[in-house]
C-alpha atoms as a PDB file:
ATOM      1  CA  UNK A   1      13.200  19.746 -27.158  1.00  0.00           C
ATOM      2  CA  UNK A   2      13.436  19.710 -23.170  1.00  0.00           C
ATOM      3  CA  UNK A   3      15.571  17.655 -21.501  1.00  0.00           C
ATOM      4  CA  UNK A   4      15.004  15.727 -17.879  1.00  0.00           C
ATOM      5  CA  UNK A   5      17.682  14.586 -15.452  1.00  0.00           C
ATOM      6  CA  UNK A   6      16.560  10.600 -14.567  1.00  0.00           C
ATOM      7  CA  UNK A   7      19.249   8.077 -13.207  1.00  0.00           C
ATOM      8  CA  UNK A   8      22.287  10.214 -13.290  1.00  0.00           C
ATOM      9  CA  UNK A   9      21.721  10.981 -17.282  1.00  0.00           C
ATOM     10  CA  UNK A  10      19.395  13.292 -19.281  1.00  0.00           C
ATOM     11  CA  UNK A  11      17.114  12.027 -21.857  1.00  0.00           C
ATOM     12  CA  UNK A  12      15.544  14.483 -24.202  1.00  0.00           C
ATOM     13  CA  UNK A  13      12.052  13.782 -24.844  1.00  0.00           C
ATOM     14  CA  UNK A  14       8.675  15.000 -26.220  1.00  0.00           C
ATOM     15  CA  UNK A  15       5.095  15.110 -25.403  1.00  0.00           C
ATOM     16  CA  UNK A  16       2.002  15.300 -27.201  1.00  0.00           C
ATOM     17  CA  UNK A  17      -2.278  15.710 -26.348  1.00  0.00           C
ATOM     18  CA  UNK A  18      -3.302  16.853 -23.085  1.00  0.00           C
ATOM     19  CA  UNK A  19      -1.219  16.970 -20.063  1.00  0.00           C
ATOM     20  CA  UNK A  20      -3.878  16.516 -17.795  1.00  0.00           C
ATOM     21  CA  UNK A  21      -4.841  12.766 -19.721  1.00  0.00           C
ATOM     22  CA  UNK A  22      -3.723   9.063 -19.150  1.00  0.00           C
ATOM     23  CA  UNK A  23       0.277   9.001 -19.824  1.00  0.00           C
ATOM     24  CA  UNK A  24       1.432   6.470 -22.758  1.00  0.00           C
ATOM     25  CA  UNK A  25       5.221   6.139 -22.403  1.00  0.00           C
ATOM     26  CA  UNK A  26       6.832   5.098 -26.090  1.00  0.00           C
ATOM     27  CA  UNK A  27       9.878   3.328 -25.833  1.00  0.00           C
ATOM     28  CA  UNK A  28      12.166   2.564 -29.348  1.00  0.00           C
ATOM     29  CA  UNK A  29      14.850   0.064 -30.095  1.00  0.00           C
ATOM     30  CA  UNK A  30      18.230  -0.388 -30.893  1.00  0.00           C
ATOM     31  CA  UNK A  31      20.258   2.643 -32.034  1.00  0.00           C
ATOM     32  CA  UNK A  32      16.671   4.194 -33.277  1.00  0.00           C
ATOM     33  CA  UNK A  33      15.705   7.948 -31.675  1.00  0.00           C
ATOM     34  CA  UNK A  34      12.105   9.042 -30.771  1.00  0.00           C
ATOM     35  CA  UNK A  35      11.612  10.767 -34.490  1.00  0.00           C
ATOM     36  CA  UNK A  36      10.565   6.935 -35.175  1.00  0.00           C
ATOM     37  CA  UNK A  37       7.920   7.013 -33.079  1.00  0.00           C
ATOM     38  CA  UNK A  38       6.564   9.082 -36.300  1.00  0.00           C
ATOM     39  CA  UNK A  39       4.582  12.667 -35.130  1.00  0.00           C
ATOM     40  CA  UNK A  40       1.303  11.353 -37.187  1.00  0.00           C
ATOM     41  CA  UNK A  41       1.279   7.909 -34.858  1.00  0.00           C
ATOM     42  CA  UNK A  42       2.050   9.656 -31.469  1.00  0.00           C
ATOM     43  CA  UNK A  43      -0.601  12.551 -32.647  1.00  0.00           C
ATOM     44  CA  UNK A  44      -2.699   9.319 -33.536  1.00  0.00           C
ATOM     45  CA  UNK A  45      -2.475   7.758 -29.892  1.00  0.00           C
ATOM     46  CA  UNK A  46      -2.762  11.302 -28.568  1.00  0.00           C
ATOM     47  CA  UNK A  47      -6.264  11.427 -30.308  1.00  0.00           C
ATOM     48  CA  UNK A  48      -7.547   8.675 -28.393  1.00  0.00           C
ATOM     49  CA  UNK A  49      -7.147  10.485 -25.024  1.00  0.00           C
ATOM     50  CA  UNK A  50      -3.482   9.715 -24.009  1.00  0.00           C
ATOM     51  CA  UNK A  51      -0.531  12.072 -23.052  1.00  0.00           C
ATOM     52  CA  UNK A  52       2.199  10.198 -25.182  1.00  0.00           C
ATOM     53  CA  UNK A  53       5.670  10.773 -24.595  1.00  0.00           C
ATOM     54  CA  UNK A  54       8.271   9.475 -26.676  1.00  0.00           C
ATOM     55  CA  UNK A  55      12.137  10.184 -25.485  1.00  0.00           C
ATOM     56  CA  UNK A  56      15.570   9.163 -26.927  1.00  0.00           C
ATOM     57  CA  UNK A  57      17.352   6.513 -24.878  1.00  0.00           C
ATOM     58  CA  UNK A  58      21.047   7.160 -23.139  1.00  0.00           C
ATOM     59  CA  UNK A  59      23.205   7.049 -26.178  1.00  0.00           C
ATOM     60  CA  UNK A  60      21.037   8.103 -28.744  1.00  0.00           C
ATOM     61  CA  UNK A  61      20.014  11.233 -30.054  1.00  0.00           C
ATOM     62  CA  UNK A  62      19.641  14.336 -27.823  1.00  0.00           C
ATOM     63  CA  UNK A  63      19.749  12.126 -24.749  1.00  0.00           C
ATOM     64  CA  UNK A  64      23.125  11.799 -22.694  1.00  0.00           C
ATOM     65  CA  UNK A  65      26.265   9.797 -24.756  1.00  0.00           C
ATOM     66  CA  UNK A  66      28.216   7.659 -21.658  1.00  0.00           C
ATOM     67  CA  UNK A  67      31.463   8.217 -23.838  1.00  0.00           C
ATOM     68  CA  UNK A  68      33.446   7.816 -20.859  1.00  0.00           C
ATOM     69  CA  UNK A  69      32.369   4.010 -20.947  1.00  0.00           C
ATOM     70  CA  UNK A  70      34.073   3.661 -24.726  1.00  0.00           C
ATOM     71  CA  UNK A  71      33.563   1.343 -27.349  1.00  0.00           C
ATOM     72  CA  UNK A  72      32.229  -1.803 -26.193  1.00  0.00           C
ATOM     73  CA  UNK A  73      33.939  -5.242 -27.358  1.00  0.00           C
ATOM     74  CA  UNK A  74      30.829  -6.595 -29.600  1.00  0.00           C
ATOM     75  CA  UNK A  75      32.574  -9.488 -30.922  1.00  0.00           C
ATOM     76  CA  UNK A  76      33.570 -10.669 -27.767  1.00  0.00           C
ATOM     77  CA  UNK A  77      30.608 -10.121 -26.072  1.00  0.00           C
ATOM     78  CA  UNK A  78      28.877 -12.466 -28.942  1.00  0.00           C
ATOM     79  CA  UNK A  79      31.346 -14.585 -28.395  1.00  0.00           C
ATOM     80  CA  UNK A  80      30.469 -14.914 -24.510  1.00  0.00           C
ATOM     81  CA  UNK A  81      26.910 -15.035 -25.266  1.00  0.00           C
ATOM     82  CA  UNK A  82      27.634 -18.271 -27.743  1.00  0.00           C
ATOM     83  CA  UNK A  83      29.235 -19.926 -25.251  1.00  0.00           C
ATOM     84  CA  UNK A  84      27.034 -19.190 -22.137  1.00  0.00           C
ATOM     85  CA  UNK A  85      29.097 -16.698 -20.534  1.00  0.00           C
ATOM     86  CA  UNK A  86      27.233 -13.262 -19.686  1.00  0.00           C
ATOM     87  CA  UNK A  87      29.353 -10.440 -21.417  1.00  0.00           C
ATOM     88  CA  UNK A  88      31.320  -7.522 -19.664  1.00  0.00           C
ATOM     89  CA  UNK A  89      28.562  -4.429 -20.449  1.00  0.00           C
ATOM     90  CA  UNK A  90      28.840  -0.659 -19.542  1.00  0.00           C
ATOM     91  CA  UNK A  91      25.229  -1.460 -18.207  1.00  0.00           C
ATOM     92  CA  UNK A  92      22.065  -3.151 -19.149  1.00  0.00           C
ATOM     93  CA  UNK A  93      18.349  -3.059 -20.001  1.00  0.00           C
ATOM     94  CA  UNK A  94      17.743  -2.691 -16.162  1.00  0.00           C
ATOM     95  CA  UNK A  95      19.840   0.696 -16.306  1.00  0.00           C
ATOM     96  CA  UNK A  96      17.822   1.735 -19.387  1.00  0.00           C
ATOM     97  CA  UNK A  97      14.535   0.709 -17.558  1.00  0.00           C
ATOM     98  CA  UNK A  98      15.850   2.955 -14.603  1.00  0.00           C
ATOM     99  CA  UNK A  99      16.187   5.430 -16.920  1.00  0.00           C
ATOM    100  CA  UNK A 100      12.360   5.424 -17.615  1.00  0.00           C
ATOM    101  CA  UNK A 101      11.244   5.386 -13.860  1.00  0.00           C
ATOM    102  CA  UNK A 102      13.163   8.236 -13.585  1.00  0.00           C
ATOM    103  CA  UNK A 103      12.075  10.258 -16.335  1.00  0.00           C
ATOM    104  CA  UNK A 104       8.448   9.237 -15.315  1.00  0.00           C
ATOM    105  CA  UNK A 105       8.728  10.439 -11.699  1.00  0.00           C
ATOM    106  CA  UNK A 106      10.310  13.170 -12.637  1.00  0.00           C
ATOM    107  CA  UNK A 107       7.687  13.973 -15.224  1.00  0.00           C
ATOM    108  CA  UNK A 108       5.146  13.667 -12.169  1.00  0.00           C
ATOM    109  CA  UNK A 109       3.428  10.562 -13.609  1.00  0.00           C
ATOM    110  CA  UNK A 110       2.969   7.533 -11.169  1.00  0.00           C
ATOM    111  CA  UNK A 111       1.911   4.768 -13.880  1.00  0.00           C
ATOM    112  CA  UNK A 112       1.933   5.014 -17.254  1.00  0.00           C
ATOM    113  CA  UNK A 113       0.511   2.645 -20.316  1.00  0.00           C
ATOM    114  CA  UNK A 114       4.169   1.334 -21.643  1.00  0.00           C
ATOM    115  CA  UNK A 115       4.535   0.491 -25.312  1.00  0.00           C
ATOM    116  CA  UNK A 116       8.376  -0.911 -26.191  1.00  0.00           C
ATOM    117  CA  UNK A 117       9.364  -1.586 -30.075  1.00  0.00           C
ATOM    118  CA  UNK A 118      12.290  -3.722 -30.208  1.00  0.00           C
ATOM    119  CA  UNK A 119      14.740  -3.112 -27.896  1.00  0.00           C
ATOM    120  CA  UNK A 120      12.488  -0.715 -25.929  1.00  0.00           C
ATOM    121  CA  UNK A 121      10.051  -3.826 -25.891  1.00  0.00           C
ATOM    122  CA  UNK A 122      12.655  -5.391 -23.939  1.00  0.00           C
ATOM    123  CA  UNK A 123      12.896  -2.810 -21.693  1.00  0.00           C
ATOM    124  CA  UNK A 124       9.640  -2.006 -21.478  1.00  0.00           C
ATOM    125  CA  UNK A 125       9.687  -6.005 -20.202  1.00  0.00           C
ATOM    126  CA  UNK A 126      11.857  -4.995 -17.793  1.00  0.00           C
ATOM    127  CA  UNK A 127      10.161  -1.985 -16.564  1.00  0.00           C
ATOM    128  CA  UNK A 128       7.196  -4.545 -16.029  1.00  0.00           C
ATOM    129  CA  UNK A 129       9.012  -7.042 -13.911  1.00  0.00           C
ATOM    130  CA  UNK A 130      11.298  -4.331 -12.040  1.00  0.00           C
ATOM    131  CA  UNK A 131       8.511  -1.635 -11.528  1.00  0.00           C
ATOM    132  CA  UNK A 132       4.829  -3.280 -11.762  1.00  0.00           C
ATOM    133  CA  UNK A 133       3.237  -0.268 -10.069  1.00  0.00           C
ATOM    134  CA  UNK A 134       4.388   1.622 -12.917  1.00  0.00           C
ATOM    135  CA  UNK A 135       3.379   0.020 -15.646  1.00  0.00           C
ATOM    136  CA  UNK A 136      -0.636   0.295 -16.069  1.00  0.00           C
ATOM    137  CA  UNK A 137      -0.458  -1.833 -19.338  1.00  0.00           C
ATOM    138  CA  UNK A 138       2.220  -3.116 -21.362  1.00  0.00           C
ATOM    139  CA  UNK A 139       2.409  -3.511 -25.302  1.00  0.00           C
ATOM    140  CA  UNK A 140       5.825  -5.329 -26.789  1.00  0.00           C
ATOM    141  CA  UNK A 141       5.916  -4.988 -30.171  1.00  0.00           C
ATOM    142  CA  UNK A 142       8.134  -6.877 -32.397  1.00  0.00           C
ATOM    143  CA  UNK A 143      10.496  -7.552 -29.589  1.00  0.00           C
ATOM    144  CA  UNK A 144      11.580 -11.191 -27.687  1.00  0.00           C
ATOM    145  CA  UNK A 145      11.912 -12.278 -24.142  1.00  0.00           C
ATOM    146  CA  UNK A 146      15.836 -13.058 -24.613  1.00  0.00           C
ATOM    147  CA  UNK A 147      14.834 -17.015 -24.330  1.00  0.00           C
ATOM    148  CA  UNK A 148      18.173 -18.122 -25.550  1.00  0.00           C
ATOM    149  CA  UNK A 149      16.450 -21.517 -27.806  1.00  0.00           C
ATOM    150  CA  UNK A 150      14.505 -19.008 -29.876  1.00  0.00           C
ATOM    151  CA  UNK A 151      15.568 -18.922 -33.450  1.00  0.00           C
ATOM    152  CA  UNK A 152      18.383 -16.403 -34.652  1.00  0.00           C
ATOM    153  CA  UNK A 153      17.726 -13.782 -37.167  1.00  0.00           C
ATOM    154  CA  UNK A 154      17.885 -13.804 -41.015  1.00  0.00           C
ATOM    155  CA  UNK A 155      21.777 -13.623 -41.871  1.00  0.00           C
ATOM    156  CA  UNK A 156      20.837 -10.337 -44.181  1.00  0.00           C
ATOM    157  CA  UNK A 157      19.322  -8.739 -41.572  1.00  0.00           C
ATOM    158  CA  UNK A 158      21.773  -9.532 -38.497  1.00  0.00           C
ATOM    159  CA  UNK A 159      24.581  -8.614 -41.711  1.00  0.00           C
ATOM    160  CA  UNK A 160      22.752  -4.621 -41.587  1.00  0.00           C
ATOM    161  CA  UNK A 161      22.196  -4.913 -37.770  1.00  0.00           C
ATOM    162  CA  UNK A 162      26.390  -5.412 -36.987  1.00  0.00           C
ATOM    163  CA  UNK A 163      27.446  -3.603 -40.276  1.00  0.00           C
ATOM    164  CA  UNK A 164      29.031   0.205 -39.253  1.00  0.00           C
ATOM    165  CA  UNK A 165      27.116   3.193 -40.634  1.00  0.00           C
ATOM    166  CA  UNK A 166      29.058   5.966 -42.945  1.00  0.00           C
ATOM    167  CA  UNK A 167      29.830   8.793 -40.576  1.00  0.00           C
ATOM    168  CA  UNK A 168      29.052  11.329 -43.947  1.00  0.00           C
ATOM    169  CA  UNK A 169      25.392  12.404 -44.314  1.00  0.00           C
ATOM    170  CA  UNK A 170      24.911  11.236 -47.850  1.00  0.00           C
ATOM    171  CA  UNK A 171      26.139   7.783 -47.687  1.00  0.00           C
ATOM    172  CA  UNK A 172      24.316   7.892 -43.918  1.00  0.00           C
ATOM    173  CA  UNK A 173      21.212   8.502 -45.455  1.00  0.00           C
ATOM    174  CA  UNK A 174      21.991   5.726 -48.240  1.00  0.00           C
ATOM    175  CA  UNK A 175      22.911   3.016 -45.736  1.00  0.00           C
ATOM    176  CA  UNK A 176      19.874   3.817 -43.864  1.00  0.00           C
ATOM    177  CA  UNK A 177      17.352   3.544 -46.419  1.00  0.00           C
ATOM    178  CA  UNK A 178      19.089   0.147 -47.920  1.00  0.00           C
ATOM    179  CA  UNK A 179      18.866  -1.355 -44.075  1.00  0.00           C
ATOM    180  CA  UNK A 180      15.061  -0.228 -44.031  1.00  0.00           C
ATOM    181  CA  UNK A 181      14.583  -2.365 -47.118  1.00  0.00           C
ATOM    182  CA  UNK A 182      16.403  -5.049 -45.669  1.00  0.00           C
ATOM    183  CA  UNK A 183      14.413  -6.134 -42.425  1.00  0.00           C
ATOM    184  CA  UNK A 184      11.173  -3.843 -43.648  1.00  0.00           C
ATOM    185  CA  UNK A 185       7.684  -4.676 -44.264  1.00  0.00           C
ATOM    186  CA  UNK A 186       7.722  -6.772 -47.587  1.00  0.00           C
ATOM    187  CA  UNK A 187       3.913  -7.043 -47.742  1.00  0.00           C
ATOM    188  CA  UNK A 188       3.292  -3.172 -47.609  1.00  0.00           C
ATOM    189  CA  UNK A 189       4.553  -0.322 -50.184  1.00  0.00           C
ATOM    190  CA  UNK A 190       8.113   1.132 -49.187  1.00  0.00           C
ATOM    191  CA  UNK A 191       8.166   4.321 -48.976  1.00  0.00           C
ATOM    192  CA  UNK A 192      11.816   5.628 -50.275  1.00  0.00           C
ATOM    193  CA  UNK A 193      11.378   9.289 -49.776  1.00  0.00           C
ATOM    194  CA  UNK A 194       9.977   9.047 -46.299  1.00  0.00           C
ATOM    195  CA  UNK A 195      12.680   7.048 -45.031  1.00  0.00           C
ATOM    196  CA  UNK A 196      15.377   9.542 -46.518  1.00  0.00           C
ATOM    197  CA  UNK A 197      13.520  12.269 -45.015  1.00  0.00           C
ATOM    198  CA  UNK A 198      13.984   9.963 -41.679  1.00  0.00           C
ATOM    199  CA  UNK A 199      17.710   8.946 -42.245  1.00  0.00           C
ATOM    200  CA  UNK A 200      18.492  12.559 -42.648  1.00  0.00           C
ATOM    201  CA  UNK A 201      16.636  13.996 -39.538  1.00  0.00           C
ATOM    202  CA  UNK A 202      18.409  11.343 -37.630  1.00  0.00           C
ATOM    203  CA  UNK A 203      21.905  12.187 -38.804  1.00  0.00           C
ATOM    204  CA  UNK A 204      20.683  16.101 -38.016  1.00  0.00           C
ATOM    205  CA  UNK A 205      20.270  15.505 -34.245  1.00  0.00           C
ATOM    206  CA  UNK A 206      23.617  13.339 -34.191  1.00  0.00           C
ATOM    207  CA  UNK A 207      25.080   9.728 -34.902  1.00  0.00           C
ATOM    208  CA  UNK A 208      27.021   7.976 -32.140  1.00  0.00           C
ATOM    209  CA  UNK A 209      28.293   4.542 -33.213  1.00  0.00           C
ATOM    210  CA  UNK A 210      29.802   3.903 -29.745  1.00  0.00           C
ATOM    211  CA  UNK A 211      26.404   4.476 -28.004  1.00  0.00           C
ATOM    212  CA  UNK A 212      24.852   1.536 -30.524  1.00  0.00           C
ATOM    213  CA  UNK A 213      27.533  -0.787 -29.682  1.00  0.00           C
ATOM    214  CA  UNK A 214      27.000  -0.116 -25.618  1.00  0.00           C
ATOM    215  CA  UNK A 215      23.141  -0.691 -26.102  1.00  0.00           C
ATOM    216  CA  UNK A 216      23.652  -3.732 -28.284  1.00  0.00           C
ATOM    217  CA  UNK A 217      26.378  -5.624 -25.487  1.00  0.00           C
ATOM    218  CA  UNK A 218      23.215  -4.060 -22.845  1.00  0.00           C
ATOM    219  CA  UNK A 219      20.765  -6.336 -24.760  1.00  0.00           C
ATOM    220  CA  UNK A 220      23.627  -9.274 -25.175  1.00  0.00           C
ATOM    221  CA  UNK A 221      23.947  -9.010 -21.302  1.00  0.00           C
ATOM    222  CA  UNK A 222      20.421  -8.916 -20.133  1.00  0.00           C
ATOM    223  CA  UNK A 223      19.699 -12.635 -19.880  1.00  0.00           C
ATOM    224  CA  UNK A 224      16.466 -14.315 -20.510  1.00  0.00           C
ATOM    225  CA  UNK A 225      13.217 -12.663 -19.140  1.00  0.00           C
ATOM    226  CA  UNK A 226      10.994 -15.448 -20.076  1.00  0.00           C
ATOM    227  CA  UNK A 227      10.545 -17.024 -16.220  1.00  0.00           C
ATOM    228  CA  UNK A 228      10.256 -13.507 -14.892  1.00  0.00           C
ATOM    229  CA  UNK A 229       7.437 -12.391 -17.090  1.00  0.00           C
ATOM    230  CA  UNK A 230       5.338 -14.773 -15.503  1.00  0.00           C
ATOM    231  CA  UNK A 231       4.858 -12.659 -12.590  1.00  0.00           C
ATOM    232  CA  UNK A 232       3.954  -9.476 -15.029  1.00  0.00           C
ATOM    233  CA  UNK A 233      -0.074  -8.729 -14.050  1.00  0.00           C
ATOM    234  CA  UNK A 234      -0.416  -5.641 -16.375  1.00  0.00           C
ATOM    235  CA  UNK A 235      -3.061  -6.152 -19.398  1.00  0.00           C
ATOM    236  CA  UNK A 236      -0.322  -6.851 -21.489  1.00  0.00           C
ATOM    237  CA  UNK A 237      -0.388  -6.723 -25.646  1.00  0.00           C
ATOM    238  CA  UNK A 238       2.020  -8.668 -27.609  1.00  0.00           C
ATOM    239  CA  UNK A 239       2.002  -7.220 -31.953  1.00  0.00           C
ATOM    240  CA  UNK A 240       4.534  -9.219 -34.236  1.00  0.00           C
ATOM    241  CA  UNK A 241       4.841  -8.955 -37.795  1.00  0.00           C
ATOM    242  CA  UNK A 242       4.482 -12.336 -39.317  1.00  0.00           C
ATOM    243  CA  UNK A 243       7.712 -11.177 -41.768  1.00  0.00           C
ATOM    244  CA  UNK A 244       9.785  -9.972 -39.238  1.00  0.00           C
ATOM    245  CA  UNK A 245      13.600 -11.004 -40.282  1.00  0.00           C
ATOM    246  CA  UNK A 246      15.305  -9.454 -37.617  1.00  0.00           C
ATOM    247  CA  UNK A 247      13.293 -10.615 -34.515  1.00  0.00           C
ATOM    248  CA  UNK A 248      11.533 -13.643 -36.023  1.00  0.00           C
ATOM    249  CA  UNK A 249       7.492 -14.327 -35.498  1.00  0.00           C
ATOM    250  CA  UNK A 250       8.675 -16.778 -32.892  1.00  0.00           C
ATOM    251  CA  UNK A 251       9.960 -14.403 -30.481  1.00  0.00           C
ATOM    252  CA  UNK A 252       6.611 -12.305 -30.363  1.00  0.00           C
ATOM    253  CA  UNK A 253       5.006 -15.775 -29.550  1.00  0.00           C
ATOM    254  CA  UNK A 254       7.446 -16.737 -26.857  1.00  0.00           C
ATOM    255  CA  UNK A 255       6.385 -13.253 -25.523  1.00  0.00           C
ATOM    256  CA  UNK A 256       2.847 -13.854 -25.249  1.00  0.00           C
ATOM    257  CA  UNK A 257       3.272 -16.954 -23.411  1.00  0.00           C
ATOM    258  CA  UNK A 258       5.045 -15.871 -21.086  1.00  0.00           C
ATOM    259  CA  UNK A 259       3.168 -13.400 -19.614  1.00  0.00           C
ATOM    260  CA  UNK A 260      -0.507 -14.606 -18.171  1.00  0.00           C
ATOM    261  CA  UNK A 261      -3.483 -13.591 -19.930  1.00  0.00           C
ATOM    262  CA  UNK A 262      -1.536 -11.826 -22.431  1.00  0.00           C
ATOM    263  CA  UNK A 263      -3.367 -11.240 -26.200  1.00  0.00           C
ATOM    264  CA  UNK A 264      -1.154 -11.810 -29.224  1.00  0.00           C
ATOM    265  CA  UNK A 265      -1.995  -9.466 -32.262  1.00  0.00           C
ATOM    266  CA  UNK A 266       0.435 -10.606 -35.302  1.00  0.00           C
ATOM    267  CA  UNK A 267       0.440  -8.626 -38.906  1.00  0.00           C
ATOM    268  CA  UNK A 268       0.548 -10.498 -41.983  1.00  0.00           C
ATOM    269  CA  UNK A 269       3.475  -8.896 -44.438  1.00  0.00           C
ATOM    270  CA  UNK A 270       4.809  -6.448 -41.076  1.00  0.00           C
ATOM    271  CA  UNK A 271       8.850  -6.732 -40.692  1.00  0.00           C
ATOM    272  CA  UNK A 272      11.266  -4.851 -38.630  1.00  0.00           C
ATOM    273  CA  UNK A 273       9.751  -1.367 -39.014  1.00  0.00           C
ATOM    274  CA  UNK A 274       6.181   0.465 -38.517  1.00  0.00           C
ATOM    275  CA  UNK A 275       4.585   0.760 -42.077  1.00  0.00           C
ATOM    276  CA  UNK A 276       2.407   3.773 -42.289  1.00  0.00           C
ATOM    277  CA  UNK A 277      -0.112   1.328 -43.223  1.00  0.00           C
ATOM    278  CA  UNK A 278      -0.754  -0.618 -39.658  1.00  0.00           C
ATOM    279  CA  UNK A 279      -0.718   2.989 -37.717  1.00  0.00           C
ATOM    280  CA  UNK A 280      -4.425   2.856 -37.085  1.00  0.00           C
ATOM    281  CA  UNK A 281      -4.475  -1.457 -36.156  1.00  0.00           C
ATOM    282  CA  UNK A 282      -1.843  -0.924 -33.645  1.00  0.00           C
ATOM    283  CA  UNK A 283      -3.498   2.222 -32.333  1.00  0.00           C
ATOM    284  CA  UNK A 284      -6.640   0.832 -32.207  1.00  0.00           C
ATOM    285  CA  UNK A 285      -4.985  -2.216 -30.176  1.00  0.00           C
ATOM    286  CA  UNK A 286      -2.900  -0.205 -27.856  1.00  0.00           C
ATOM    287  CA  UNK A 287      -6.125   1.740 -26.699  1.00  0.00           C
ATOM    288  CA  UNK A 288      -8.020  -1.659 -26.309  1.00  0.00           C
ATOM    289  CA  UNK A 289      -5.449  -2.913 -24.292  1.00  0.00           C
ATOM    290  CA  UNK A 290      -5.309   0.209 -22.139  1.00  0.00           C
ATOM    291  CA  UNK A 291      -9.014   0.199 -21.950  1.00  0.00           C
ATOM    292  CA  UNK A 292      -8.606  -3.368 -20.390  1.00  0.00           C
ATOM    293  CA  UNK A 293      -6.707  -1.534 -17.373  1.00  0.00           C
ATOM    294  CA  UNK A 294      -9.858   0.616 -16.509  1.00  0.00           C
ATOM    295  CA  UNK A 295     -11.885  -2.425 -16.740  1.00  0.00           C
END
């Protein structure tokens, strides 16, 4: 897959439908590469007239590893957090939204539609607030505005978030399905062999533990967007699944309120993940909200 130079790093990335059509710039979470952005969905989006890109973020996957920053502290930047200190942090979500700026400039696109999971909800947030005449619309899906009184995740789930992957494909690919199951969609069918299939193309194109740690203290020692979103004017889509254990329902609603005119979309039985099952609701919603951009 090509590779772009943005913000002093290279980020690997991908493209699908027609180069000439709207860009719709797909931004994943924590620790996760593109390949979750699953082919079928971006094909999906591309089939509904966009030119979707999907990219791994610094310290991820193909994308540049900032090993020369080294392992972050995590505990002590949890610590700091709890007691209302901002954390030391190699850098932040406002690097990682650089990052995108600069992969979108140098892609030759002026404005895209942004759509953020998780983490890249967050920055996709950020891209909003830093970069408005970027963003044409904005969709933040199953992500949170940092608002510190929000409430925490489900113990199990923040357990798999902070617990350290084998570094041996096999038990790799075991770990990874057993945290799917963990903060996944309980109210859709869980599908075993296409998250192993997942777990082992992700070990394939590399692991870096460090990089995880250096995105987590990034989100840690971001702050609270909540009072900047208000001055986000981008149609903007909030989706949250009602069964989310990691990010709770809460967050997504926080989210919405924040920014004005905002529409809230929330899936009964939808957790952590993207169940096959949604695809064609969230697709459906992204293009509505995009369509509310030309209107």
């Amino acid at each position: 897959m090509p590779r772009i130079a943005t913000n002093g790093i290279e980020l690997e990335y991908e493209s699908f439908g027609g180069a000439k059509s709207p860009a719709l710039l797909l931004i994943m979470g924590l620790g996760a590469q593109m390949i979750l952005w699953d082919e079928e969905f971006c094909e999906l989006l591309a089939g509904r007239g966009f030119r979707v890109i999907r990219f791994d973020n610094r310290d991820v996957g193909g994308s540049t590893k900032l090993e020369h920053a080294g392992a972050p502290n995590v505990a002590g930047a949890l610590a700091a957090v709890a007691q209302g200190r901002p954390p030391q942090a190699p850098y932040t979500l406002h690097d990682m939204a650089e990052d995108t700026v600069g992969l979108l400039g140098a892609l030759g696109i002026d404005a895209a539609h942004v759509v953020g999971a998780s983490m890249g909800g967050m920055i996709a947030q950020t891209l909003a607030i830093r970069h408005p005449r970027r963003v044409r619309t904005l969709t933040s899906i199953m992500s949170t505005t940092g608002n510190p009184s929000l409430p925490p995740a489900n113990p199990a789930a923040m357990r798999v978030l902070v617990t350290p992957a084998p570094m041996e494909r096999g038990p790799y690919i075991e770990h990874h399905i057993e945290v799917a199951k963990v903060i996944g969609s309980p109210g859709f069918p869980f599908d075993t062999e296409a998250v192993r299939s997942r777990a082992a193309r992700t070990f394939d194109r590399g692991v870096f533990p460090a990089g995880v740690a250096r995105q987590l203290v990034a989100i840690l020692a971001s702050g609270n967007r909540k009072p900047a979103l208000s001055s986000v004017r981008a149609p903007t889509l909030v989706i949250h699944g009602l069964a989310d254990p990691l990010i709770p329902i809460a967050a997504g609603r926080d989210t919405a309120e924040a920014v004005p005119g905002a529409e809230f979309f929330e899936i009964e039985g939808m957790g952590h993940d993207l169940p096959r099952e949604v695809w064609p609701r969230l697709v459906d919603a992204i293009a509505k909200n995009a369509a509310r951009a030309a209107a």
